[in-house]
N, C-alpha and C. Protein backbone atom coordinates (compact mmCIF):
# COMPACT_ATOMS: atom_id res chain seq x y z
N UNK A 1 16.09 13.98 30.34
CA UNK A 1 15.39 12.84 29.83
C UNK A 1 15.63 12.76 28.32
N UNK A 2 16.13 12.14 27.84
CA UNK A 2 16.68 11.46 26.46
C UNK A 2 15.23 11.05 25.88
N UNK A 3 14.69 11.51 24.60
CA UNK A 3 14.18 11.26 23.53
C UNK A 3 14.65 10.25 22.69
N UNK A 4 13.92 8.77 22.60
CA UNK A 4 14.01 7.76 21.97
C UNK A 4 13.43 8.05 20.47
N UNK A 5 14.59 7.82 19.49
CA UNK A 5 13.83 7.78 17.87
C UNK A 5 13.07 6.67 17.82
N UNK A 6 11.94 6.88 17.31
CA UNK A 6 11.36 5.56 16.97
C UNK A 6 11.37 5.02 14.83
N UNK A 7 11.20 4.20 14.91
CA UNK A 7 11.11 4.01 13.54
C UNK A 7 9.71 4.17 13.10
N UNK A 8 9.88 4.82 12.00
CA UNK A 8 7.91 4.93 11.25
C UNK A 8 7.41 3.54 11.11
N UNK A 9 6.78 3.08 11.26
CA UNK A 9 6.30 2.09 11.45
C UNK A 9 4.21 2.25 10.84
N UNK A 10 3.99 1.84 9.67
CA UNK A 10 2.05 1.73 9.66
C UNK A 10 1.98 1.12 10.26
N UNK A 11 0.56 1.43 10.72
CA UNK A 11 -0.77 0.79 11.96
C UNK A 11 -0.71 -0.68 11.12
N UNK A 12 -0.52 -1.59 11.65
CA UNK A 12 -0.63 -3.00 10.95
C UNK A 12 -2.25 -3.55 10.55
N UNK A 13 -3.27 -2.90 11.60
CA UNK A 13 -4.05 -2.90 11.03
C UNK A 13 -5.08 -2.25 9.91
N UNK A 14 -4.27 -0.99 9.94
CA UNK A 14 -4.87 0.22 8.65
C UNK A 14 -4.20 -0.40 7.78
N UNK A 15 -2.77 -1.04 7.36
CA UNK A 15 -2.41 -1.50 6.29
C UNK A 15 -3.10 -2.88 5.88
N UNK A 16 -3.20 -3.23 6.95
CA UNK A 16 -4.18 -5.18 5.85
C UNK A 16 -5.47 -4.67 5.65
N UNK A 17 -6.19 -3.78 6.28
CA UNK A 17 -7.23 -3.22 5.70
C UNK A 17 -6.74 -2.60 4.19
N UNK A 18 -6.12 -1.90 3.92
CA UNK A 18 -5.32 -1.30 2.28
C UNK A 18 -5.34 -2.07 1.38
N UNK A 19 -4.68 -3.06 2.19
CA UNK A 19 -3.98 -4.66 1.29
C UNK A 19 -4.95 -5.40 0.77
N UNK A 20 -5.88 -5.61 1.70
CA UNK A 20 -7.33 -6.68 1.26
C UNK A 20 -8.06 -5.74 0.51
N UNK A 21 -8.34 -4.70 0.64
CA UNK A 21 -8.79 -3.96 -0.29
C UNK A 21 -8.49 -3.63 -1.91
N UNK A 22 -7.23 -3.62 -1.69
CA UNK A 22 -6.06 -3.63 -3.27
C UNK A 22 -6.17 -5.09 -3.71
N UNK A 23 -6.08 -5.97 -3.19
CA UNK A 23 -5.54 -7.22 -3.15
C UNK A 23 -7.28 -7.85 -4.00
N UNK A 24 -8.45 -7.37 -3.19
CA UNK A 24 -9.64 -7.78 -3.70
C UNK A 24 -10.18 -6.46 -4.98
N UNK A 25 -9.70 -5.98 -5.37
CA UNK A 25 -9.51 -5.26 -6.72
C UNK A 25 -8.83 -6.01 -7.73
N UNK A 26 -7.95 -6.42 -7.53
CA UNK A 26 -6.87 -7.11 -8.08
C UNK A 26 -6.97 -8.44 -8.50
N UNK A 27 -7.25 -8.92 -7.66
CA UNK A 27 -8.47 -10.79 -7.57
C UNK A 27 -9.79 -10.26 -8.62
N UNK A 28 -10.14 -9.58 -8.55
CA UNK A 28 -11.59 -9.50 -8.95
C UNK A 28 -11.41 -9.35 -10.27
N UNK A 29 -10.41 -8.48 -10.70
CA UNK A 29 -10.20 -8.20 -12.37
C UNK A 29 -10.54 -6.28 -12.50
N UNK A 30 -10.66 -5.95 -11.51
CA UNK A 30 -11.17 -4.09 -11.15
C UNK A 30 -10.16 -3.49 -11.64
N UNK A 31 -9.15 -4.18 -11.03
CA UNK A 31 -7.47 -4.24 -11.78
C UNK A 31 -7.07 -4.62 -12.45
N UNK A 32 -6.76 -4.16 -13.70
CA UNK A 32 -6.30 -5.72 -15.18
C UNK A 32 -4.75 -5.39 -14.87
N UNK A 33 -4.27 -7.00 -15.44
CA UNK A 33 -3.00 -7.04 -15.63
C UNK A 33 -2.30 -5.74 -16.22
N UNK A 34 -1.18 -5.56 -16.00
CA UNK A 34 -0.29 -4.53 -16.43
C UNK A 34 -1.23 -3.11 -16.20
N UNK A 35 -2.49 -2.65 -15.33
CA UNK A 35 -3.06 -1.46 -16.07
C UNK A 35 -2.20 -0.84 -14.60
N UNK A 36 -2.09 0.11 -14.49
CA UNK A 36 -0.60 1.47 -13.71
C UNK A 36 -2.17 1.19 -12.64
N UNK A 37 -1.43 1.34 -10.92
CA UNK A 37 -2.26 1.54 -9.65
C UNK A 37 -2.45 2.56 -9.39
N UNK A 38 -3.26 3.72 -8.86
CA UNK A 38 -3.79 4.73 -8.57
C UNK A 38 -2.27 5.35 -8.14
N UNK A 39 -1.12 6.65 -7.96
CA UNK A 39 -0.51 7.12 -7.39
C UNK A 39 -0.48 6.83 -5.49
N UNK A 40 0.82 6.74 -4.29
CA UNK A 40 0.97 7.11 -4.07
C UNK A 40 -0.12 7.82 -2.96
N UNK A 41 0.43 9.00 -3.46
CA UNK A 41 -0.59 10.31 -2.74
C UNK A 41 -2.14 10.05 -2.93
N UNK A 42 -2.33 9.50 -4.33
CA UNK A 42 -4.22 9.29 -4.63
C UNK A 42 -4.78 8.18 -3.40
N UNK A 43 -3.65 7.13 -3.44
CA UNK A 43 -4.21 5.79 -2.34
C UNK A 43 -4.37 6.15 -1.08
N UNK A 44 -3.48 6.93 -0.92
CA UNK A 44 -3.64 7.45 0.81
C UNK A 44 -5.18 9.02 0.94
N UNK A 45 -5.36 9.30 -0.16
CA UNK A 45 -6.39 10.05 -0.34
C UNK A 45 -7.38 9.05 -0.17
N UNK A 46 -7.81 8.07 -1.05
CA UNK A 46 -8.74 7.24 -0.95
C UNK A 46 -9.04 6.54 0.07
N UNK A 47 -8.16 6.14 0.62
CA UNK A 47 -7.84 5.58 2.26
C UNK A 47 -8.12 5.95 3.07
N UNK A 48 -7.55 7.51 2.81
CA UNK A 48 -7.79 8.40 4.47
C UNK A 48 -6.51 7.48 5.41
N UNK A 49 -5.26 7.27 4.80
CA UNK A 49 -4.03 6.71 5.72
C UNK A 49 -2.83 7.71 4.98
N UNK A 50 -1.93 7.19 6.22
CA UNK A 50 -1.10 8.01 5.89
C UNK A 50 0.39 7.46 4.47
N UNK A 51 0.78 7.88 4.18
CA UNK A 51 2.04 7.12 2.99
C UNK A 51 2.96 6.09 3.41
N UNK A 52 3.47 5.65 4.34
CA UNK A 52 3.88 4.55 5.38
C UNK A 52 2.88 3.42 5.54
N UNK A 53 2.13 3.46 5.34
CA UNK A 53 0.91 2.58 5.46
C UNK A 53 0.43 2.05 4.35
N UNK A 54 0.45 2.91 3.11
CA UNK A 54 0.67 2.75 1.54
C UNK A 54 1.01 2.02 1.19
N UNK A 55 2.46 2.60 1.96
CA UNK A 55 3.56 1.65 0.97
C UNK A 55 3.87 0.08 1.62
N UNK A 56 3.51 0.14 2.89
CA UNK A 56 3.05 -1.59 3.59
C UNK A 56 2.46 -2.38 2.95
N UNK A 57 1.17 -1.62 2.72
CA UNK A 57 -0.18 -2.41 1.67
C UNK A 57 0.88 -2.65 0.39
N UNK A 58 1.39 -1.58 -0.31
CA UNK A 58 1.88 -2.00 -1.63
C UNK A 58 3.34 -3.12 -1.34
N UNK A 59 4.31 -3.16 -0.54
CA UNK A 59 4.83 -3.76 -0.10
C UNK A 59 4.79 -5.47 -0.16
N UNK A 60 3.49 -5.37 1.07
CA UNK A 60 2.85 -6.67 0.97
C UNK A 60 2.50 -7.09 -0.90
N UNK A 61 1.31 -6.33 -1.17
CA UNK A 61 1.38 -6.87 -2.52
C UNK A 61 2.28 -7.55 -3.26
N UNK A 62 3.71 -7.01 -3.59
CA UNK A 62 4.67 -7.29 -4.01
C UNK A 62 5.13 -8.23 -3.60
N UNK A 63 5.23 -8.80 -2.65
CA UNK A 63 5.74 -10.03 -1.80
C UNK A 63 4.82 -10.99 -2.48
N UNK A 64 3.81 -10.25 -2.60
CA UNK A 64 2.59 -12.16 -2.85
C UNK A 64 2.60 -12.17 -4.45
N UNK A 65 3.47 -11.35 -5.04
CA UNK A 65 3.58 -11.02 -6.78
C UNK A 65 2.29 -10.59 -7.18
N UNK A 66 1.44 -9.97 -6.57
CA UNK A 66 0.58 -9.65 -7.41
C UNK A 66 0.59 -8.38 -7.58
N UNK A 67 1.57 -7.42 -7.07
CA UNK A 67 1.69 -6.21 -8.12
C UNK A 67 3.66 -6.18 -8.17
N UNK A 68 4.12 -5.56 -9.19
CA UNK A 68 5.52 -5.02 -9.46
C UNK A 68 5.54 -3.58 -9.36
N UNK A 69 6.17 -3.45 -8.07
CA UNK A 69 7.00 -2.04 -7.99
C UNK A 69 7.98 -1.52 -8.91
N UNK A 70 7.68 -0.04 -9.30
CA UNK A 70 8.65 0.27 -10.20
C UNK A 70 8.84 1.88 -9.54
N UNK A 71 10.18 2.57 -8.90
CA UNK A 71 10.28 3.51 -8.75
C UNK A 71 10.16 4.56 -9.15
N UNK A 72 9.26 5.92 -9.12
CA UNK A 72 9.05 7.00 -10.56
C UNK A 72 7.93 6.39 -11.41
N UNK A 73 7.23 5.07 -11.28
CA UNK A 73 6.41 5.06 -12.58
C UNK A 73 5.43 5.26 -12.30
C-alpha cells in the first residue's frame, strides 16, 4: 500500500480566525503603521496554532496590503 504525500496545508478555519484577529489589531490602530508584528514563533505561541497557519493568516494579510512581508525581519 503506497503512502500518498500530502501537502501542508492550515486548518482554513484556525487561519481566518488568526487573520480577523491580526487584521482587527491592525484596523483598530493596536498596530501602528510601520511598528514590526510579533515574530513568527511568538504568533503561533499566542494562537496556540501551528506555523503553516501563521503564515496563511500573514499571507492573507499581505494580499489585502495591510501588512508587508519582509524575509529575516
Amino acid at each position: 500500500m503506497a503512502i500518498r504525500s500530502q501537502p501542508i496545508v492550515a486548518e482554513p478555519r484556525k487561519a481566518l480566525r488568526v487573520y480577523l484577529h491580526l487584521k482587527d489589531r491592525i484596523l483598530s490602530g493596536a498596530l501602528a503603521p510601520a511598528q514590526r508584528m510579533a515574530s513568527e514563533p511568538d504568533l503561533e505561541t499566542e494562537h496556540g496554532v501551528s506555523r503553516v497557519t501563521i503564515r496563511g493568516a500573514l499571507e492573507r494579510l499581505a494580499e489585502d496590503g495591510l501588512v508587508e512581508r519582509r524575509p529575516g525581519a
